[in-house]
C-alpha atoms as a PDB file:
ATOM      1  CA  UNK A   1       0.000   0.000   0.000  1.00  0.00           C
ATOM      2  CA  UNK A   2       0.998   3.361  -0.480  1.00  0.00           C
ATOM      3  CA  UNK A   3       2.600   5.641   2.590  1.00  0.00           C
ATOM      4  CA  UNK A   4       0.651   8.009   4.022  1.00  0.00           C
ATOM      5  CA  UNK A   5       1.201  11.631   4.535  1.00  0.00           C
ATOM      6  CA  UNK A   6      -1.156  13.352   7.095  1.00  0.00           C
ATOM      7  CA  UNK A   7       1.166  15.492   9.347  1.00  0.00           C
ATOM      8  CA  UNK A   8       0.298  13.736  12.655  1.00  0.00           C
ATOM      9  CA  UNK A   9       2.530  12.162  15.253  1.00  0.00           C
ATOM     10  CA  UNK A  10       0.391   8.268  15.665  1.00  0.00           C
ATOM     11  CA  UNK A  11       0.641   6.141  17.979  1.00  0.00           C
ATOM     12  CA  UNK A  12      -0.871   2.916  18.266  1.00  0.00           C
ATOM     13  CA  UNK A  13      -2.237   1.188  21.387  1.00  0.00           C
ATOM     14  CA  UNK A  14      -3.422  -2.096  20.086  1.00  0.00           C
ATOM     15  CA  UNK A  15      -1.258  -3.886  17.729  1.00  0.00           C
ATOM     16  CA  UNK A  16      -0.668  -8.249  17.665  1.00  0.00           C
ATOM     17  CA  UNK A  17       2.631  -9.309  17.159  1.00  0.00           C
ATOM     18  CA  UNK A  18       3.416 -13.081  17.006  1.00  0.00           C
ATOM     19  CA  UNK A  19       5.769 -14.468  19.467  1.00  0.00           C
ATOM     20  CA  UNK A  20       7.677 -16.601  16.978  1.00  0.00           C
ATOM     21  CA  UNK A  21       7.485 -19.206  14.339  1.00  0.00           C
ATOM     22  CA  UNK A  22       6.093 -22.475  16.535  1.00  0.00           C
ATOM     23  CA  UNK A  23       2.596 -22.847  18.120  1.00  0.00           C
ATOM     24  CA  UNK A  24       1.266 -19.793  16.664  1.00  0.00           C
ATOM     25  CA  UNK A  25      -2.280 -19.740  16.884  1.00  0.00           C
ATOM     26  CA  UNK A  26      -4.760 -19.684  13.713  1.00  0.00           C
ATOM     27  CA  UNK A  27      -5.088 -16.529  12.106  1.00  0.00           C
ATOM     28  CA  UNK A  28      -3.244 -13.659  10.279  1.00  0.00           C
ATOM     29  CA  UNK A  29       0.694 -13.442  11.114  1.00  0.00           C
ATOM     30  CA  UNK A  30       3.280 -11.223   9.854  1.00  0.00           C
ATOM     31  CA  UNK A  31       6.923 -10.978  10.845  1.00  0.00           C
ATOM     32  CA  UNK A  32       8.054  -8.227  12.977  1.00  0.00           C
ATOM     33  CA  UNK A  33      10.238  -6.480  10.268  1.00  0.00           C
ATOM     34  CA  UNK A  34       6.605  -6.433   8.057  1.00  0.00           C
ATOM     35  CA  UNK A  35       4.604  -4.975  10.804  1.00  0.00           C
ATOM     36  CA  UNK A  36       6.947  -2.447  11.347  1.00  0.00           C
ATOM     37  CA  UNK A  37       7.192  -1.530   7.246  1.00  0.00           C
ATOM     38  CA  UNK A  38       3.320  -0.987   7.362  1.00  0.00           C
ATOM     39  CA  UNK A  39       3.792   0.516  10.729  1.00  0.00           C
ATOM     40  CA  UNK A  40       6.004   3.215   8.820  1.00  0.00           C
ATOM     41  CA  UNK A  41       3.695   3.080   5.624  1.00  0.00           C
ATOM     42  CA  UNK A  42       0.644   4.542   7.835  1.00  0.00           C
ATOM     43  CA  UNK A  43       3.025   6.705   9.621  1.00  0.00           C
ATOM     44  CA  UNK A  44       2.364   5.727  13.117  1.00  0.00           C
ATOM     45  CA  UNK A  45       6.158   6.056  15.271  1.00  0.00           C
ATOM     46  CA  UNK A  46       5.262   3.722  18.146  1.00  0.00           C
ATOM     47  CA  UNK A  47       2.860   1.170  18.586  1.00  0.00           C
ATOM     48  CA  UNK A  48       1.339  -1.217  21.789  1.00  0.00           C
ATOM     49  CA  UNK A  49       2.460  -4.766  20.812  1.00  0.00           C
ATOM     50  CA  UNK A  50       1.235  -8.374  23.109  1.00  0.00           C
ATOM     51  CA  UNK A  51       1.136 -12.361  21.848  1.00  0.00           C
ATOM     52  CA  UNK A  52      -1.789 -13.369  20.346  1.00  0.00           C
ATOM     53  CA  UNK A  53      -4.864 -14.718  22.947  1.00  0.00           C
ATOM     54  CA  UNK A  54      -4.155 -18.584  23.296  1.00  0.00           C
ATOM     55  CA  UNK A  55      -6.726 -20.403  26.065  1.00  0.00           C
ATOM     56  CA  UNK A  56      -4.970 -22.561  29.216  1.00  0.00           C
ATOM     57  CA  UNK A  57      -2.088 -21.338  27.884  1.00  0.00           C
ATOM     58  CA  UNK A  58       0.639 -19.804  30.200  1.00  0.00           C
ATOM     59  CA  UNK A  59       2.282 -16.275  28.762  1.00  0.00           C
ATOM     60  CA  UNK A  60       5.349 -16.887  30.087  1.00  0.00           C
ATOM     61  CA  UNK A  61       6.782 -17.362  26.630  1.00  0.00           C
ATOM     62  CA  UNK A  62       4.651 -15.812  24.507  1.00  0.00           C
ATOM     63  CA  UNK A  63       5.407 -12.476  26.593  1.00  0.00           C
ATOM     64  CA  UNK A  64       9.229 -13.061  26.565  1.00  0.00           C
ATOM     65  CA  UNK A  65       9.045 -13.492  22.601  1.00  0.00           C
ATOM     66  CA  UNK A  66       7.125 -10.508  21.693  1.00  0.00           C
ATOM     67  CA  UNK A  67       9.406  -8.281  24.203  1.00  0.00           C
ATOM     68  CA  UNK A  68      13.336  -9.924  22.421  1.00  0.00           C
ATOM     69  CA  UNK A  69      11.052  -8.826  18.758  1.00  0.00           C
ATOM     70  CA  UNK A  70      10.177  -5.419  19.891  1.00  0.00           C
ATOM     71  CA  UNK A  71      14.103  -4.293  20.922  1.00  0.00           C
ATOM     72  CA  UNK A  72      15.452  -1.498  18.581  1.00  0.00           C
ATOM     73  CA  UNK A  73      12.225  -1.646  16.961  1.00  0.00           C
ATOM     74  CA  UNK A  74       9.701   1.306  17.423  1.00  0.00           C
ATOM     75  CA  UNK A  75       7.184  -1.460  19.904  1.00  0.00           C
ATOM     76  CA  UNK A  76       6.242  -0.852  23.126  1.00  0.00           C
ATOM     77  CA  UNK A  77       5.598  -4.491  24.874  1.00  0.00           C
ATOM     78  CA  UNK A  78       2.717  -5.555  26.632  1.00  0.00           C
ATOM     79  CA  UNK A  79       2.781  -8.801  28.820  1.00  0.00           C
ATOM     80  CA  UNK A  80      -0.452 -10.404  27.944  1.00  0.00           C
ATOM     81  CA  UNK A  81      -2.016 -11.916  31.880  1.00  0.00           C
ATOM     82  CA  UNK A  82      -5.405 -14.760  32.331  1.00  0.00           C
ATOM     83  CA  UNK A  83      -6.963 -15.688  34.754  1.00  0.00           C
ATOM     84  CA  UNK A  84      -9.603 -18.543  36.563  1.00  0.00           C
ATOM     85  CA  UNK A  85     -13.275 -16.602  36.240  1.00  0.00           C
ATOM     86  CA  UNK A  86     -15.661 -16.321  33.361  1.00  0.00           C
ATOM     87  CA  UNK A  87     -17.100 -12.467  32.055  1.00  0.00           C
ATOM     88  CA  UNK A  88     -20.098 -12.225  31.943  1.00  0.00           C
ATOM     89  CA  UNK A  89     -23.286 -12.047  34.673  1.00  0.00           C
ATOM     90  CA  UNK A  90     -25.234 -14.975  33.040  1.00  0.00           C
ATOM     91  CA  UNK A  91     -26.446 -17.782  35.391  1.00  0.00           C
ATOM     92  CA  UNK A  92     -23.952 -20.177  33.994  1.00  0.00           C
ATOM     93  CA  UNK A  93     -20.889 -17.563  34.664  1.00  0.00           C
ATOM     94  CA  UNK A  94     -21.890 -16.764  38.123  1.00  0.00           C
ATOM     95  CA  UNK A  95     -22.157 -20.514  38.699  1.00  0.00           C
ATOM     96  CA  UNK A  96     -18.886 -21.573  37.428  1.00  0.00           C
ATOM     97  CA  UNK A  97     -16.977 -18.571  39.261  1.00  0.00           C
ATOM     98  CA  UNK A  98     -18.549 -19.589  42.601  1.00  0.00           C
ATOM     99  CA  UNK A  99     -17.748 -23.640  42.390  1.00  0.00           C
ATOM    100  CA  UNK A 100     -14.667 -22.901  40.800  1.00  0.00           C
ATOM    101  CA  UNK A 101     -12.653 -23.993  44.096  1.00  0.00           C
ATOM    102  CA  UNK A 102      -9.517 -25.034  42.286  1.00  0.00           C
ATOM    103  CA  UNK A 103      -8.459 -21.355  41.966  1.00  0.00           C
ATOM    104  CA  UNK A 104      -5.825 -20.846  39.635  1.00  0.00           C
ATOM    105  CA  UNK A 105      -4.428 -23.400  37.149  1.00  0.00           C
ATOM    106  CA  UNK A 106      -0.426 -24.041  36.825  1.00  0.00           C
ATOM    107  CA  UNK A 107      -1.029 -21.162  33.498  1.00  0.00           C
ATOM    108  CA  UNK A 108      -2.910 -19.127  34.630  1.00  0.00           C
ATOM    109  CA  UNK A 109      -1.104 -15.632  36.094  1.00  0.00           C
ATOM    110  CA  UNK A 110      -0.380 -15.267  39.338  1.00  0.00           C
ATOM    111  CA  UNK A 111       0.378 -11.860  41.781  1.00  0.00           C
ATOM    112  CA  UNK A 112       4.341 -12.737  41.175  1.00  0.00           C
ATOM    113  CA  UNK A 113       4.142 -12.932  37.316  1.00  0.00           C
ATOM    114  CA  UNK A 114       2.484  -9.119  37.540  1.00  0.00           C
ATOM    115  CA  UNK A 115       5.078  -7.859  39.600  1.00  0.00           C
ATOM    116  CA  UNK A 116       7.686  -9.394  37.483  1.00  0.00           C
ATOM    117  CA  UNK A 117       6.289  -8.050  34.170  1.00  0.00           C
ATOM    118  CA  UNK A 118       5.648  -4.443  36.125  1.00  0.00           C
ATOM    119  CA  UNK A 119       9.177  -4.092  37.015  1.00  0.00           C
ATOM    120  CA  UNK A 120      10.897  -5.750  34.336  1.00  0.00           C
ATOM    121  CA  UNK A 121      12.029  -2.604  31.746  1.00  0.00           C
ATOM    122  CA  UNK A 122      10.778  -4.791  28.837  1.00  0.00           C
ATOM    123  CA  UNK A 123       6.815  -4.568  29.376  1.00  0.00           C
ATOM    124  CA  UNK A 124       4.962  -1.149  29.827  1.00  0.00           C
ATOM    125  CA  UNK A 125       1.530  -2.694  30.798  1.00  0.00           C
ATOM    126  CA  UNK A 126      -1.222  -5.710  30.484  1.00  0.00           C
ATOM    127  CA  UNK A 127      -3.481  -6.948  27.780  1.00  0.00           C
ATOM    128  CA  UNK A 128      -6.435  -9.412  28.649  1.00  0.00           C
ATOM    129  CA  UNK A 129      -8.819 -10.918  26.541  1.00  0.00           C
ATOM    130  CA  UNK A 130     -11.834 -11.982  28.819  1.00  0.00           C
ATOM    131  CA  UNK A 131     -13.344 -14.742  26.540  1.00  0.00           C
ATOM    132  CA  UNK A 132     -10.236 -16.516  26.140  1.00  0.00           C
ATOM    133  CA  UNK A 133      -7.984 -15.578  29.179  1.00  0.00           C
ATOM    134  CA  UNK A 134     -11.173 -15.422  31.647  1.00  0.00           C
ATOM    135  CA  UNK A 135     -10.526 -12.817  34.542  1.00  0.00           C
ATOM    136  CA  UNK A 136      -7.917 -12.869  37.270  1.00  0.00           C
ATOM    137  CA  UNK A 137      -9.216 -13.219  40.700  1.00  0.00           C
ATOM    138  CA  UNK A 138      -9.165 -10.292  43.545  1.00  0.00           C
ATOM    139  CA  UNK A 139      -5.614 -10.853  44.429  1.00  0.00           C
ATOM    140  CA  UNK A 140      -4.175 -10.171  40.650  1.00  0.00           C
ATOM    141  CA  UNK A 141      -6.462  -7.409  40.261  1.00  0.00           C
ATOM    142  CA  UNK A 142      -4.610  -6.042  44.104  1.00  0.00           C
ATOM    143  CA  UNK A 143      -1.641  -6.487  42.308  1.00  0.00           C
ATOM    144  CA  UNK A 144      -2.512  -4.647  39.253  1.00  0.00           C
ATOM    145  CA  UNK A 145      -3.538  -1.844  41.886  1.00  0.00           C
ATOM    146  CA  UNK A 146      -0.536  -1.841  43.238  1.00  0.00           C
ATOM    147  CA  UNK A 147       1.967  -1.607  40.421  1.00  0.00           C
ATOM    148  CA  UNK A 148      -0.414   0.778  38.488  1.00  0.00           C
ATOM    149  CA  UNK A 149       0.582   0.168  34.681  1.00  0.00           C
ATOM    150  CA  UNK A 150      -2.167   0.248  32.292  1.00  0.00           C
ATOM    151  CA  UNK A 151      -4.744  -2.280  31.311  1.00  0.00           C
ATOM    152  CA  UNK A 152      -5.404  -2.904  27.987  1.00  0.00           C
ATOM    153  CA  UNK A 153      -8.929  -4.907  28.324  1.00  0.00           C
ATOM    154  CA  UNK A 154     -10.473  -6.724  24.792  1.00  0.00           C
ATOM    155  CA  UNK A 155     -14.697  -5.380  24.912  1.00  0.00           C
ATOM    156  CA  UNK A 156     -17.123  -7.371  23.097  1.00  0.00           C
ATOM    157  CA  UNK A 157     -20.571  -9.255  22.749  1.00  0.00           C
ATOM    158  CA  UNK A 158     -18.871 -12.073  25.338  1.00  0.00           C
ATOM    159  CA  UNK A 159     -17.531  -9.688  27.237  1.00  0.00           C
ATOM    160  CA  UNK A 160     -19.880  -6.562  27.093  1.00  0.00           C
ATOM    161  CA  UNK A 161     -18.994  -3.318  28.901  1.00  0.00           C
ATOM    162  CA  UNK A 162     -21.610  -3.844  31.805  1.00  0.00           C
ATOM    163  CA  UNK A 163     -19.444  -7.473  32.695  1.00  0.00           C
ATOM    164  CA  UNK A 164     -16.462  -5.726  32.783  1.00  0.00           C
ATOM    165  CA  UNK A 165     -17.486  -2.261  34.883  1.00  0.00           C
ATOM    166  CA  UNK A 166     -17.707  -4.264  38.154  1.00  0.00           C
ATOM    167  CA  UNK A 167     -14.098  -6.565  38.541  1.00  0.00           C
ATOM    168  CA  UNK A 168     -12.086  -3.793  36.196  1.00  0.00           C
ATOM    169  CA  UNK A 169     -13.506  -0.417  35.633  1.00  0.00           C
ATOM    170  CA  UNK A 170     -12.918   2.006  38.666  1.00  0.00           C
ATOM    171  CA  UNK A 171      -9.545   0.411  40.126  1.00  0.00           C
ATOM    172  CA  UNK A 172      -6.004   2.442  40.685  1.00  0.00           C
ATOM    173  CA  UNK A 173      -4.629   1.669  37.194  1.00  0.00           C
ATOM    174  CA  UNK A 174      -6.165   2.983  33.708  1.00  0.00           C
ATOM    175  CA  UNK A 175      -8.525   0.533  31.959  1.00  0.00           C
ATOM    176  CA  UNK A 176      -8.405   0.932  27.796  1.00  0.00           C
ATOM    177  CA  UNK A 177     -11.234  -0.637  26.506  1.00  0.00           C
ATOM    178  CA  UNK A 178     -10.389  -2.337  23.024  1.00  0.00           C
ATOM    179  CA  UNK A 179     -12.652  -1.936  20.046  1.00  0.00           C
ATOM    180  CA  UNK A 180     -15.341   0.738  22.366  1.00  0.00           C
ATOM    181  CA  UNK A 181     -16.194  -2.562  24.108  1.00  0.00           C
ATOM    182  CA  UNK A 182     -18.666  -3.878  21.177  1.00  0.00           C
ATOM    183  CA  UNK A 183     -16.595  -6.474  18.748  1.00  0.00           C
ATOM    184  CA  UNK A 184     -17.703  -7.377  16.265  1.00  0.00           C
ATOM    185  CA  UNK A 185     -19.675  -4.616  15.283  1.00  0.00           C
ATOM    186  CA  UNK A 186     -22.232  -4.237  18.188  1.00  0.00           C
ATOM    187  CA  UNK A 187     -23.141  -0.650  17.948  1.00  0.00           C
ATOM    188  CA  UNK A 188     -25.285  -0.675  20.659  1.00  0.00           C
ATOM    189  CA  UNK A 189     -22.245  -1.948  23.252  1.00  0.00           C
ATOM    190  CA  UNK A 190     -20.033   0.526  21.668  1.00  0.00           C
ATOM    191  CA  UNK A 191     -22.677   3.547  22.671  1.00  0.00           C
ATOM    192  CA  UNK A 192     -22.935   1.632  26.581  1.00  0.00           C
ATOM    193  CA  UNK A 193     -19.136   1.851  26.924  1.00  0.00           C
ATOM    194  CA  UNK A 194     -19.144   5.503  25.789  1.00  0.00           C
ATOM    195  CA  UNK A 195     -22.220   6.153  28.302  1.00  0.00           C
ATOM    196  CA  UNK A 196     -19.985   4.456  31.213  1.00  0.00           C
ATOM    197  CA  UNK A 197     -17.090   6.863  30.471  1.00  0.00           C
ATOM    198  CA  UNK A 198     -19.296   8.946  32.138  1.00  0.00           C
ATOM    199  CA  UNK A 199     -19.106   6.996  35.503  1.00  0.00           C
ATOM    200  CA  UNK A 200     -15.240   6.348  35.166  1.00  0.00           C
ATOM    201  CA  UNK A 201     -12.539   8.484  35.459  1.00  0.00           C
ATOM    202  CA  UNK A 202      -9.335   6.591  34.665  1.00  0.00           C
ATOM    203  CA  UNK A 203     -11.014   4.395  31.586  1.00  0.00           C
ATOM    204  CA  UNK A 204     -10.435   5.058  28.100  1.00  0.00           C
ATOM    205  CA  UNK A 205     -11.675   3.086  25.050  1.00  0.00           C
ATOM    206  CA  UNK A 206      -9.580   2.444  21.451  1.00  0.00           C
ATOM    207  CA  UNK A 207     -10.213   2.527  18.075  1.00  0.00           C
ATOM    208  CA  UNK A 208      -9.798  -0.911  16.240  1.00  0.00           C
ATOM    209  CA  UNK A 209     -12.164  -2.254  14.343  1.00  0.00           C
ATOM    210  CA  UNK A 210     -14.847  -0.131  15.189  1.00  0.00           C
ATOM    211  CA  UNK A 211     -15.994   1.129  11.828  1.00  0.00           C
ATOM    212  CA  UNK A 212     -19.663   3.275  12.736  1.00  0.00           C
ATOM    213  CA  UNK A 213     -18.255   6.743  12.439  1.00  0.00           C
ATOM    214  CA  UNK A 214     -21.159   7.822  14.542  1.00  0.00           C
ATOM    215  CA  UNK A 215     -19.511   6.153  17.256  1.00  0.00           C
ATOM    216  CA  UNK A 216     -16.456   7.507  16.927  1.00  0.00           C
ATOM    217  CA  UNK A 217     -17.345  11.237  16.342  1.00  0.00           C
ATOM    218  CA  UNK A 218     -19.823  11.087  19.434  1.00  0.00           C
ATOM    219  CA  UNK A 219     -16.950   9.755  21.630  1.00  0.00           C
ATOM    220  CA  UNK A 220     -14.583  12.752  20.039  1.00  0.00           C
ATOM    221  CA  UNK A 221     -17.085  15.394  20.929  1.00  0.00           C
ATOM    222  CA  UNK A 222     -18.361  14.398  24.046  1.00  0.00           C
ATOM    223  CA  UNK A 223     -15.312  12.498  25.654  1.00  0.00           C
ATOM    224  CA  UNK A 224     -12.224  14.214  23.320  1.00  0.00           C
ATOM    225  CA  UNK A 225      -9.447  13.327  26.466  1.00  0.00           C
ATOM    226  CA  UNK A 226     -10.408   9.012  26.547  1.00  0.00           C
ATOM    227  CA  UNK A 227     -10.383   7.831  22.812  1.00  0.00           C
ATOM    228  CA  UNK A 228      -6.807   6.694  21.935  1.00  0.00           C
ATOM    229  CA  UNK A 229      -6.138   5.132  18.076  1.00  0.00           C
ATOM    230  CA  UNK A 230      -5.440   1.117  17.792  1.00  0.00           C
ATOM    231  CA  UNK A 231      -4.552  -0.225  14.185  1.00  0.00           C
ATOM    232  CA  UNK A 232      -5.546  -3.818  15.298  1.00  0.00           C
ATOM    233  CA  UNK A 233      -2.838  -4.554  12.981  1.00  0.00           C
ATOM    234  CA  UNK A 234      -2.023  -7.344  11.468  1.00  0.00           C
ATOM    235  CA  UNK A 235      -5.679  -8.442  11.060  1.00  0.00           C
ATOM    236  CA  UNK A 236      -6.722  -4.851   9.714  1.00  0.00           C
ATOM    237  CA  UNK A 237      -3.689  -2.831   7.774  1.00  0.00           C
ATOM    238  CA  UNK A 238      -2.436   0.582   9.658  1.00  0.00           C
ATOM    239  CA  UNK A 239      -3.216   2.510   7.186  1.00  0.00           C
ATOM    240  CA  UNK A 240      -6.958   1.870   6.445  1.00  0.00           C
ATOM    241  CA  UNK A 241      -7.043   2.089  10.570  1.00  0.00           C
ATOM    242  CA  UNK A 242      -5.589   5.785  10.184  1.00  0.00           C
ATOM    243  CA  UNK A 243      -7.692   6.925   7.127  1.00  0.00           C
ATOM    244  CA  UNK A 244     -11.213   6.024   8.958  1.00  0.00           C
ATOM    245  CA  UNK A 245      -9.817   8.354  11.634  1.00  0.00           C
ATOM    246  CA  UNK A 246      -8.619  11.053   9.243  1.00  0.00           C
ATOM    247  CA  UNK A 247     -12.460  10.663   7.654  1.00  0.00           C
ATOM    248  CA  UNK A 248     -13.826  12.071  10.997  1.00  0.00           C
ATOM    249  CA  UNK A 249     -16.175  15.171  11.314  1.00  0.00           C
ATOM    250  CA  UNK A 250     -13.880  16.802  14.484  1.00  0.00           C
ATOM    251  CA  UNK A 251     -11.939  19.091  15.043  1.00  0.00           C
ATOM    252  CA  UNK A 252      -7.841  19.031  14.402  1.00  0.00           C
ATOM    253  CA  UNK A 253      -7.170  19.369  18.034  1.00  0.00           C
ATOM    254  CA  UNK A 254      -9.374  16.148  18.714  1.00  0.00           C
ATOM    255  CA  UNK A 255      -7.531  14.310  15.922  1.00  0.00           C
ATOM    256  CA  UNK A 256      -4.449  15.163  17.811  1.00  0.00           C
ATOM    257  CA  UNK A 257      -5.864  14.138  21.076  1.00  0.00           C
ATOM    258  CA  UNK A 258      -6.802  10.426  19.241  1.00  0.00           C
ATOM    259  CA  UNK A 259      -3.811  10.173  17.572  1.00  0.00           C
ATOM    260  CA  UNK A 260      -1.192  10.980  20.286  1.00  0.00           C
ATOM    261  CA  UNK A 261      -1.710  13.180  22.989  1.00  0.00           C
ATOM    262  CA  UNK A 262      -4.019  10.672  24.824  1.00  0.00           C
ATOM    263  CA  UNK A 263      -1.971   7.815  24.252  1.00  0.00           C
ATOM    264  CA  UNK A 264       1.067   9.604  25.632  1.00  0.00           C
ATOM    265  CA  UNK A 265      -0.705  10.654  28.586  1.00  0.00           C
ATOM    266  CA  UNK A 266      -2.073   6.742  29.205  1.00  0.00           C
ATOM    267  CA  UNK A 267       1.045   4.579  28.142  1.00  0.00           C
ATOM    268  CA  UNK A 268       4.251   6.867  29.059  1.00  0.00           C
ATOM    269  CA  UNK A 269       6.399   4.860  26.615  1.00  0.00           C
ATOM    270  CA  UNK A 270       4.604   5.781  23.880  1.00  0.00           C
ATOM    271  CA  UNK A 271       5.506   9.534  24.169  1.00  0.00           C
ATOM    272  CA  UNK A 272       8.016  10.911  22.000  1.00  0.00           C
ATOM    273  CA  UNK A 273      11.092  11.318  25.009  1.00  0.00           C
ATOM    274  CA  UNK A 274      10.364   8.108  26.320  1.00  0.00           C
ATOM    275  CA  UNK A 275      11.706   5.890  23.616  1.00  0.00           C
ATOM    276  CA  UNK A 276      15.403   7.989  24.759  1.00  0.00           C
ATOM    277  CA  UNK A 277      14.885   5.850  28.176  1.00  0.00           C
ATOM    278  CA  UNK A 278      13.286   2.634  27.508  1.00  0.00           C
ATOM    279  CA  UNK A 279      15.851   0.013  28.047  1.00  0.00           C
ATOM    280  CA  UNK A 280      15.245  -3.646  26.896  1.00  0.00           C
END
């Protein structure tokens, strides 16, 4: 595809990159040194990178991977975390979270693994995916408290904004809700997460495949400080992610706010002095 030129500093805060070449999961791969070509192509400088979701898997690895692939490349690592209880406040998920008396599997993450990934250089925050990681119990969510690095949390029909307000909105450390909390394509999640940024201070929602520009212009104009750009690269290319942003009815100023400035604010690494200190 062609490069872009649009003037803005991007960042991205949701990007996959594959831990390496063995036990990949099924889907769309691409090599670090090709994500970072079409990173360059849309003109984004930094972007959020985390393994793929895999389920009973530990992350040990697949964390370890993705941060060796993102040194001296323009990636800011995030250690991907699990956990024992369902989403969700259906009958059956209640039900399985209250006779769930085995606690944590041997894979799943513990309080330890959090405060290794928090203080090791390499990672800059957490991604979970609630349908296939499940939720960590109260004493990984004190943790997260505790060290304070941002939560990157995957929204959905499975895991709609209401099931996630009570164990993960409203804690110490910022909550980013991936894809305005209604993949795939449920507008009417997408308007309840933008409702609930009413309610919560430190939560934020991102941009990835959500492709109703309603959505996205109401969330500019009515909450222009929480809305931070995600490619959701490799499944969708970096630059048609940038372009349905560029599309928008706002302002410059709130492009600027979705493109960087909130981002920057959120995930320190991703601002433009920080990649001067990182050290892998």
């Amino acid at each position: 595809m062609l490069e872009l030129e649009h003037g803005f500093r991007v960042v991205d805060s949701y990007a996959r990159l594959a831990p390496g070449r063995r036990g990949e999961p099924r889907g769309r791969t691409i090599t670090p040194d090709r994500l970072e070509r079409e990173m360059h192509q849309a003109g984004i400088t930094r972007s959020v990178v985390f393994p793929p979701a895999e389920s009973e898997t530990s992350y040990v690895a697949a964390n370890n991977g993705v941060a060796r692939r993102s040194v001296d490349r323009p990636f800011v690592a995030f250690a991907r975390i699990n956990g024992s209880r369902r989403p969700g406040a259906t009958a059956t998920s209640r039900l399985h979270n209250v006779v769930n008396c085995r606690g944590r599997e041997e894979y799943h993450t513990t309080p330890g693994d959090v405060e290794k990934y928090a203080y090791d250089d390499r990672f800059h925050g957490f991604v979970l995916d609630p349908l296939t990681d499940g939720l960590p119990d109260e004493e990984v969510l004190e943790t997260l408290d505790d060290v304070g690095l941002p939560l990157i949390v995957r929204g959905g029909a499975d895991a709609p904004p209401a099931a996630l307000a009570e164990p993960v909105f409203g804690r110490s450390f910022p909550v980013v809700v991936a894809h305005f909390g209604g993949h795939p394509l449920d507008r009417d999640h997408m308007h309840e997460m933008v409702d609930l940024l009413d309610e919560f201070d430190d939560c934020y929602v991102e941009t990835s495949f959500v492709r109703y520009r309603d959505v996205l212009e109401r969330a500019l104009l009515e909450h222009p400080d929480r809305v931070l750009f995600g490619s959701g690269a490799p499944a969708c290319h970096p630059n048609v992610a940038v372009m349905e942003i560029l599309t928008l009815d706002v302002s410059e100023d709130k492009l600027w706010r979705a493109f960087s400035k909130n981002a920057c604010r959120v995930i320190e690494a991703l601002s433009p002095d920080a990649q001067f200190r990182i050290r892998h």
